[in-house]
N, C-alpha and C. Protein backbone atom coordinates (compact mmCIF):
# COMPACT_ATOMS: atom_id res chain seq x y z
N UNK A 1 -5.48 17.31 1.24
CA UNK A 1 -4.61 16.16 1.13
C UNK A 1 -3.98 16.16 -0.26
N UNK A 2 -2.60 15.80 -0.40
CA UNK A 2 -2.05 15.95 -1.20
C UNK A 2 -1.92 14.41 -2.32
N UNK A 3 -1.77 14.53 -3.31
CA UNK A 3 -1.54 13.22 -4.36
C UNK A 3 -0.56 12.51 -3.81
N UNK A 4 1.11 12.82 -3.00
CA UNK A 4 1.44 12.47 -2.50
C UNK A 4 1.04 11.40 -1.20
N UNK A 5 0.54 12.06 -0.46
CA UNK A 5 -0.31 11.61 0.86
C UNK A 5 -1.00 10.54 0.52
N UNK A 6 -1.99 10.57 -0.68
CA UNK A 6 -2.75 9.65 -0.91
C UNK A 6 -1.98 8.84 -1.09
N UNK A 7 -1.07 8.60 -2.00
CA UNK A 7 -0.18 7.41 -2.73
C UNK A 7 0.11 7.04 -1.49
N UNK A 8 0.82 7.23 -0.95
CA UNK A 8 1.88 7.05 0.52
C UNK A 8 0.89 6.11 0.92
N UNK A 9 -0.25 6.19 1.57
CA UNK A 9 -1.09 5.69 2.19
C UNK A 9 -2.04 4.98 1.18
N UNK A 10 -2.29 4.81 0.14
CA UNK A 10 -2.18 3.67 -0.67
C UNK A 10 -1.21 2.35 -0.49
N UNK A 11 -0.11 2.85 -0.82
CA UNK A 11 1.15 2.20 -0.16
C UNK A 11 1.49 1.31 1.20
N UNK A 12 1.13 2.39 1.87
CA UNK A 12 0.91 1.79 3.30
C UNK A 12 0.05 0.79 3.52
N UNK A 13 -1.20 0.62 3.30
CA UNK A 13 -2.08 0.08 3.07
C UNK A 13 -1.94 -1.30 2.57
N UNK A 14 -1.16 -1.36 1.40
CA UNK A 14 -0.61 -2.79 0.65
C UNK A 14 0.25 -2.71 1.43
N UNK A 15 1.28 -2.47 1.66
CA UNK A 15 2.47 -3.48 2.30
C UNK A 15 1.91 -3.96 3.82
N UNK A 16 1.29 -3.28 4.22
CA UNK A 16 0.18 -3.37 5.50
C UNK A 16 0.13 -4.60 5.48
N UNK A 17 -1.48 -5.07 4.85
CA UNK A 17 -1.84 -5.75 4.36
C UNK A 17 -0.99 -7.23 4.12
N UNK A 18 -0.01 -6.92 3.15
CA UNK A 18 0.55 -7.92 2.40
C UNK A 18 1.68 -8.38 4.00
N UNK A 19 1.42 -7.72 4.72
CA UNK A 19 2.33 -8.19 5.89
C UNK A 19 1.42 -9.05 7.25
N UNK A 20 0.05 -8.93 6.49
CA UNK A 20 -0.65 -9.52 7.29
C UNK A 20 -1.01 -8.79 8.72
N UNK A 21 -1.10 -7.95 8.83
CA UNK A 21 -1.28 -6.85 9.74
C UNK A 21 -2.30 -5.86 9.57
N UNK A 22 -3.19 -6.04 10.92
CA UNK A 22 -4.31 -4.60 11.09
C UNK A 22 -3.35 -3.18 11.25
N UNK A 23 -4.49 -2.33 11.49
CA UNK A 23 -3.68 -0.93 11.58
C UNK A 23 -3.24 -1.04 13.18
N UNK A 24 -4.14 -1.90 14.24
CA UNK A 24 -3.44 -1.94 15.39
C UNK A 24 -2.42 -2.29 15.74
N UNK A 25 -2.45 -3.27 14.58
CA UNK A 25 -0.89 -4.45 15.20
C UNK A 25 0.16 -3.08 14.26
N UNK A 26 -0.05 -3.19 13.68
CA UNK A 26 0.97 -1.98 12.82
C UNK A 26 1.37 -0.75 13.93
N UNK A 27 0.02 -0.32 14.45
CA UNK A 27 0.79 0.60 15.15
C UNK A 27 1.54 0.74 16.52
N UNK A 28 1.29 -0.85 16.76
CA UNK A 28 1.92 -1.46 18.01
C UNK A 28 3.37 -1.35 17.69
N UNK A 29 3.34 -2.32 16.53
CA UNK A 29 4.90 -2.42 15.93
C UNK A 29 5.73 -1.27 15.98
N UNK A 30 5.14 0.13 15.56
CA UNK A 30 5.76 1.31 15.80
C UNK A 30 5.66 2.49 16.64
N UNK A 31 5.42 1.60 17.40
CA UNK A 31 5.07 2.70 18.81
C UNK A 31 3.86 4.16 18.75
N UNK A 32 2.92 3.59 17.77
CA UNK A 32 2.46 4.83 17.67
C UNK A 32 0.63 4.38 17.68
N UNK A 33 -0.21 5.10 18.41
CA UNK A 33 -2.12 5.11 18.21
C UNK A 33 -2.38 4.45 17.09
N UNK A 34 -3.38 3.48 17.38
CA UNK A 34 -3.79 3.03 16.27
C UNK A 34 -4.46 4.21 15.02
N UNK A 35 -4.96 4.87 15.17
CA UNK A 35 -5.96 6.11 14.38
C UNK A 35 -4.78 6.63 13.93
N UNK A 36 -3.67 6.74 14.36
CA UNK A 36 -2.13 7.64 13.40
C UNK A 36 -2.21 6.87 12.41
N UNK A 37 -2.55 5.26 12.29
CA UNK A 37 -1.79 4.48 11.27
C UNK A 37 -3.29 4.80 10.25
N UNK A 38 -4.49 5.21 10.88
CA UNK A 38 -5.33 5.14 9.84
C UNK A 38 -5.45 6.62 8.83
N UNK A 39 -4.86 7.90 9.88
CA UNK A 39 -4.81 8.86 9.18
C UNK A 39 -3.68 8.58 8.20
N UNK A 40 -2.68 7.79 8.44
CA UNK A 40 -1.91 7.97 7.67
C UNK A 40 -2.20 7.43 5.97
N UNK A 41 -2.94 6.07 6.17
CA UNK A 41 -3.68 5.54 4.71
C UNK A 41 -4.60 6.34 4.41
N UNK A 42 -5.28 6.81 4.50
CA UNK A 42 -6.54 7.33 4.44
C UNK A 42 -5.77 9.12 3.58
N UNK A 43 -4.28 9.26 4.10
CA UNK A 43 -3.85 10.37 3.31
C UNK A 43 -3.74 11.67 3.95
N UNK A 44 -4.68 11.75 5.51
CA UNK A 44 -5.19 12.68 6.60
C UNK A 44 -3.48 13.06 6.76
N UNK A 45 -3.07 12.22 7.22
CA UNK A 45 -1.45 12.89 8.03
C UNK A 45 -0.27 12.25 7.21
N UNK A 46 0.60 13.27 7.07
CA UNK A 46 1.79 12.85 6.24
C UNK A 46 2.94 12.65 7.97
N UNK A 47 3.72 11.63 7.20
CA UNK A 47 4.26 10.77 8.06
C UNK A 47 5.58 11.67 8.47
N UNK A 48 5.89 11.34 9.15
CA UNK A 48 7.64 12.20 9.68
C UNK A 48 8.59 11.18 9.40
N UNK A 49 10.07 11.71 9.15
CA UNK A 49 11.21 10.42 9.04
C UNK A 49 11.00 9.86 10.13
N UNK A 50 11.24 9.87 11.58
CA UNK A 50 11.04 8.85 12.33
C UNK A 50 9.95 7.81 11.57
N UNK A 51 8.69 8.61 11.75
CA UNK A 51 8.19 7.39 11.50
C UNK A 51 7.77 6.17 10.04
N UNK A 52 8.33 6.74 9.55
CA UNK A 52 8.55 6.13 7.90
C UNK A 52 10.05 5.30 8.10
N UNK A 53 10.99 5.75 9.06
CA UNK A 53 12.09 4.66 9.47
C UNK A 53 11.07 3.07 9.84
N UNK A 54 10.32 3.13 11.11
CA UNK A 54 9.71 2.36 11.85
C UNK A 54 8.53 1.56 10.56
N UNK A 55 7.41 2.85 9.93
CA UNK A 55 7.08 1.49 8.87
C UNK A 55 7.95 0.92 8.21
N UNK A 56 9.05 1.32 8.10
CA UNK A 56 9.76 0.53 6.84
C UNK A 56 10.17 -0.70 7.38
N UNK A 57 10.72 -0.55 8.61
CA UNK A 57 11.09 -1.75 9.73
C UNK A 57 10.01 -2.45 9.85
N UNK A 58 9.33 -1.80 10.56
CA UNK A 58 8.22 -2.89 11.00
C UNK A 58 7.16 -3.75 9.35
N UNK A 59 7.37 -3.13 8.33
CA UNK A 59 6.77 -3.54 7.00
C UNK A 59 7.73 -5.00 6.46
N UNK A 60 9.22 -4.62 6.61
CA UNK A 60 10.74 -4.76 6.20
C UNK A 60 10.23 -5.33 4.64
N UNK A 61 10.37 -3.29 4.84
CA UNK A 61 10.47 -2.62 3.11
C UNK A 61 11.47 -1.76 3.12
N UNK A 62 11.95 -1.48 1.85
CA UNK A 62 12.40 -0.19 2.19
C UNK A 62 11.63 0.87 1.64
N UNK A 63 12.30 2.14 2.32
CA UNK A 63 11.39 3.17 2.70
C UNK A 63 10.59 3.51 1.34
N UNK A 64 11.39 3.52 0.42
CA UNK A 64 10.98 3.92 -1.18
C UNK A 64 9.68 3.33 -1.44
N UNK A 65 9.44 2.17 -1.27
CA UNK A 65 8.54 0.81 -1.98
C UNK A 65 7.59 1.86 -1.02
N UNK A 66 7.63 2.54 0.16
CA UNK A 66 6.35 3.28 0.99
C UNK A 66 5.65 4.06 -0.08
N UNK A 67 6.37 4.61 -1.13
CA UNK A 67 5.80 5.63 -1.53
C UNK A 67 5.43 5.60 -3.16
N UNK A 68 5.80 4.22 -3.57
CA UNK A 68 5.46 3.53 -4.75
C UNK A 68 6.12 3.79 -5.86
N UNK A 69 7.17 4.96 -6.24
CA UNK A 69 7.83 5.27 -7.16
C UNK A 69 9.17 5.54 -7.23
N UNK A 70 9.56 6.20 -8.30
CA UNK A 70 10.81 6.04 -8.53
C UNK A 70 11.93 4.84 -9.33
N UNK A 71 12.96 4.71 -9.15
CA UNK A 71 14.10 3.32 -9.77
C UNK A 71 13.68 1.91 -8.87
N UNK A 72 13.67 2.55 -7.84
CA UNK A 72 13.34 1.06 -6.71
C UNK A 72 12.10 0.59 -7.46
N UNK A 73 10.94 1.47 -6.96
CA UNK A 73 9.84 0.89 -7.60
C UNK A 73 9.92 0.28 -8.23
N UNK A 74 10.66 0.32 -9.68
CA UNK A 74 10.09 -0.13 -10.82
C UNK A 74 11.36 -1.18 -10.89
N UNK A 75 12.17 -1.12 -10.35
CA UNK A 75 12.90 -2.25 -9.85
C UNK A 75 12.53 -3.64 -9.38
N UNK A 76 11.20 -2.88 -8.52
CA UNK A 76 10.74 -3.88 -7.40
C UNK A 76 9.50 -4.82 -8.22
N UNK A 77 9.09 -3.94 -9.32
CA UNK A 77 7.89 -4.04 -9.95
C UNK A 77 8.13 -5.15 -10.94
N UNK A 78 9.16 -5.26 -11.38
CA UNK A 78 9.83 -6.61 -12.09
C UNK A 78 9.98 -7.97 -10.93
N UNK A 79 10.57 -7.75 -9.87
CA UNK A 79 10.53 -9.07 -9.11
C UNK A 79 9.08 -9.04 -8.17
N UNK A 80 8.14 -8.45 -8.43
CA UNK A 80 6.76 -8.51 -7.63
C UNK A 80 5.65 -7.99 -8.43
N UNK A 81 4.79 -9.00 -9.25
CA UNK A 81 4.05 -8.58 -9.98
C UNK A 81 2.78 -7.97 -9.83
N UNK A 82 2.63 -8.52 -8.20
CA UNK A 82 1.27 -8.09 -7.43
C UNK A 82 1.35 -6.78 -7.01
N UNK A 83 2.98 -6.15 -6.63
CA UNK A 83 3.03 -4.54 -6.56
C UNK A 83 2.89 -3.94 -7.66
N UNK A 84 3.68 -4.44 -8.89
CA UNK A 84 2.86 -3.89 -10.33
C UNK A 84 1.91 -3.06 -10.07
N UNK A 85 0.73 -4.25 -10.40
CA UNK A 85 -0.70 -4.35 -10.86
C UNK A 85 -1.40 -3.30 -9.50
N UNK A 86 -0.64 -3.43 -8.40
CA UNK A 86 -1.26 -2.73 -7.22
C UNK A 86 -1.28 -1.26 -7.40
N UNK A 87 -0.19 -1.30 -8.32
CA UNK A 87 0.54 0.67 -8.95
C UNK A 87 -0.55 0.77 -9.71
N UNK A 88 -0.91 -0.04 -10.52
CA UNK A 88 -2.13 0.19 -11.58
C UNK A 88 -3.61 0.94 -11.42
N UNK A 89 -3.23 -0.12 -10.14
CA UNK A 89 -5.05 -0.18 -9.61
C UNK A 89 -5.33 1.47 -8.59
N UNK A 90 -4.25 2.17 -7.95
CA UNK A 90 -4.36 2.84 -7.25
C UNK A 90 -5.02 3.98 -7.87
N UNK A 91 -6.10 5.11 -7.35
CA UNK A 91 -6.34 5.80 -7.65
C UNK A 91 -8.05 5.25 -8.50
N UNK A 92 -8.20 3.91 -9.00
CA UNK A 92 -9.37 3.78 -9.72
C UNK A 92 -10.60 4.26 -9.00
N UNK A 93 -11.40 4.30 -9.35
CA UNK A 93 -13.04 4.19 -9.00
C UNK A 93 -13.11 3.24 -8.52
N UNK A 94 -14.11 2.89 -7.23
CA UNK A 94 -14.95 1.43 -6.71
C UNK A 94 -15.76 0.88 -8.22
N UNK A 95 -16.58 1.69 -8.90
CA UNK A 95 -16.78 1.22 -9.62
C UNK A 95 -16.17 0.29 -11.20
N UNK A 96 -14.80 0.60 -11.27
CA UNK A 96 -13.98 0.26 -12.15
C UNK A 96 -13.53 -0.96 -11.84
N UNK A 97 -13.03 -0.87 -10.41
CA UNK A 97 -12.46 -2.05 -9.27
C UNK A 97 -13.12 -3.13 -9.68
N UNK A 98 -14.36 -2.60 -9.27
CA UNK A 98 -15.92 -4.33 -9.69
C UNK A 98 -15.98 -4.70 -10.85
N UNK A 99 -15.58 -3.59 -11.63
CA UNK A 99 -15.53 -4.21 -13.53
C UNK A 99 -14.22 -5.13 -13.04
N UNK A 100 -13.28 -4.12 -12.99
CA UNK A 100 -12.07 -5.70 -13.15
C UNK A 100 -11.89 -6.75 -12.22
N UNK A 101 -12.68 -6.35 -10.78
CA UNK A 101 -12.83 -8.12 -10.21
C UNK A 101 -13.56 -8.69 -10.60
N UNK A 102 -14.86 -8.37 -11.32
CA UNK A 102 -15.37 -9.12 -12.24
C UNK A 102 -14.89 -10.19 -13.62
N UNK A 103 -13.87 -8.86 -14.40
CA UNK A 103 -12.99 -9.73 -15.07
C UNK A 103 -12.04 -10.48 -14.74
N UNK A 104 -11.47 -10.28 -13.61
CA UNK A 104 -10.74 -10.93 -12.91
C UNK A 104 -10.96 -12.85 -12.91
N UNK A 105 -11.95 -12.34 -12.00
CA UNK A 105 -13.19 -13.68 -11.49
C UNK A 105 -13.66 -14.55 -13.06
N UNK A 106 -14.32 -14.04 -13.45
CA UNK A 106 -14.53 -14.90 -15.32
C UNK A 106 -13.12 -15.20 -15.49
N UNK A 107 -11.79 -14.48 -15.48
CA UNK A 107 -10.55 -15.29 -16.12
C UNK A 107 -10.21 -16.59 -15.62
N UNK A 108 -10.20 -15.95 -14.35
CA UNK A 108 -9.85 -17.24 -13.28
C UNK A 108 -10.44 -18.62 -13.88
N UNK A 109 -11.92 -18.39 -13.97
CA UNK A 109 -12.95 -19.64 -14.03
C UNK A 109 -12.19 -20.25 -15.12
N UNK A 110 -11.88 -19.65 -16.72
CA UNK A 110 -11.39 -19.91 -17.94
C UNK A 110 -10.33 -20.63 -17.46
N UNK A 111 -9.49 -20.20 -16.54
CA UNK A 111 -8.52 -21.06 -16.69
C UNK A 111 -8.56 -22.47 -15.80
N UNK A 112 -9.69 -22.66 -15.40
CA UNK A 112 -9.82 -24.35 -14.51
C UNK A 112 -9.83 -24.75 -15.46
């Protein structure tokens, strides 16, 4: 699996997500097995234009924001701060994750 692949499906994953959608309903939306939509996060299968048309539709992203980089990105990364921080986080350790939801969680409290 390629660094690509992974990101992609990093990607996928958040806008997934942020659309309020399982991998079933996702892959309902695009006519395709639920287990396609999981190889595809997971980094297993790189996607074809058809179907990177259909997430982008069925996400309503465009296709770019799928793959996290580039002008759009960082375009996008100014009017959405939660995709930012999401660029940040990709790639960490589980264990790093729990340090910063940890810090996370203590900030939060600070600020009641």
């Amino acid at each position: 699996m390629s660094k690509l692949e992974e990101q992609f499906g990093e990607m996928l994953r958040y806008h997934r997500k942020r659309a309020g959608l399982s991998q079933a309903q996702l892959a309902e939306k695009i006519d395709r097995q639920p287990n396609a939509v999981q190889r595809l996060e997971s980094g297993e299968a790189a996607p074809t234009f058809d179907t990177l048309e259909r997430l982008a539709t069925a996400l309503n992203v465009d296709v770019r924001e799928l793959f996290g980089t580039g002008e759009y990105a960082a375009r996008s990364d100014r009017e959405d701060p939660l995709a930012a921080i999401f660029k940040l986080l990709v790639g960490l350790k589980d264990r790093d994750l729990q340090n910063l939801h940890e810090l996370i969680v203590a900030a939060l409290k600070l600020r009641k």
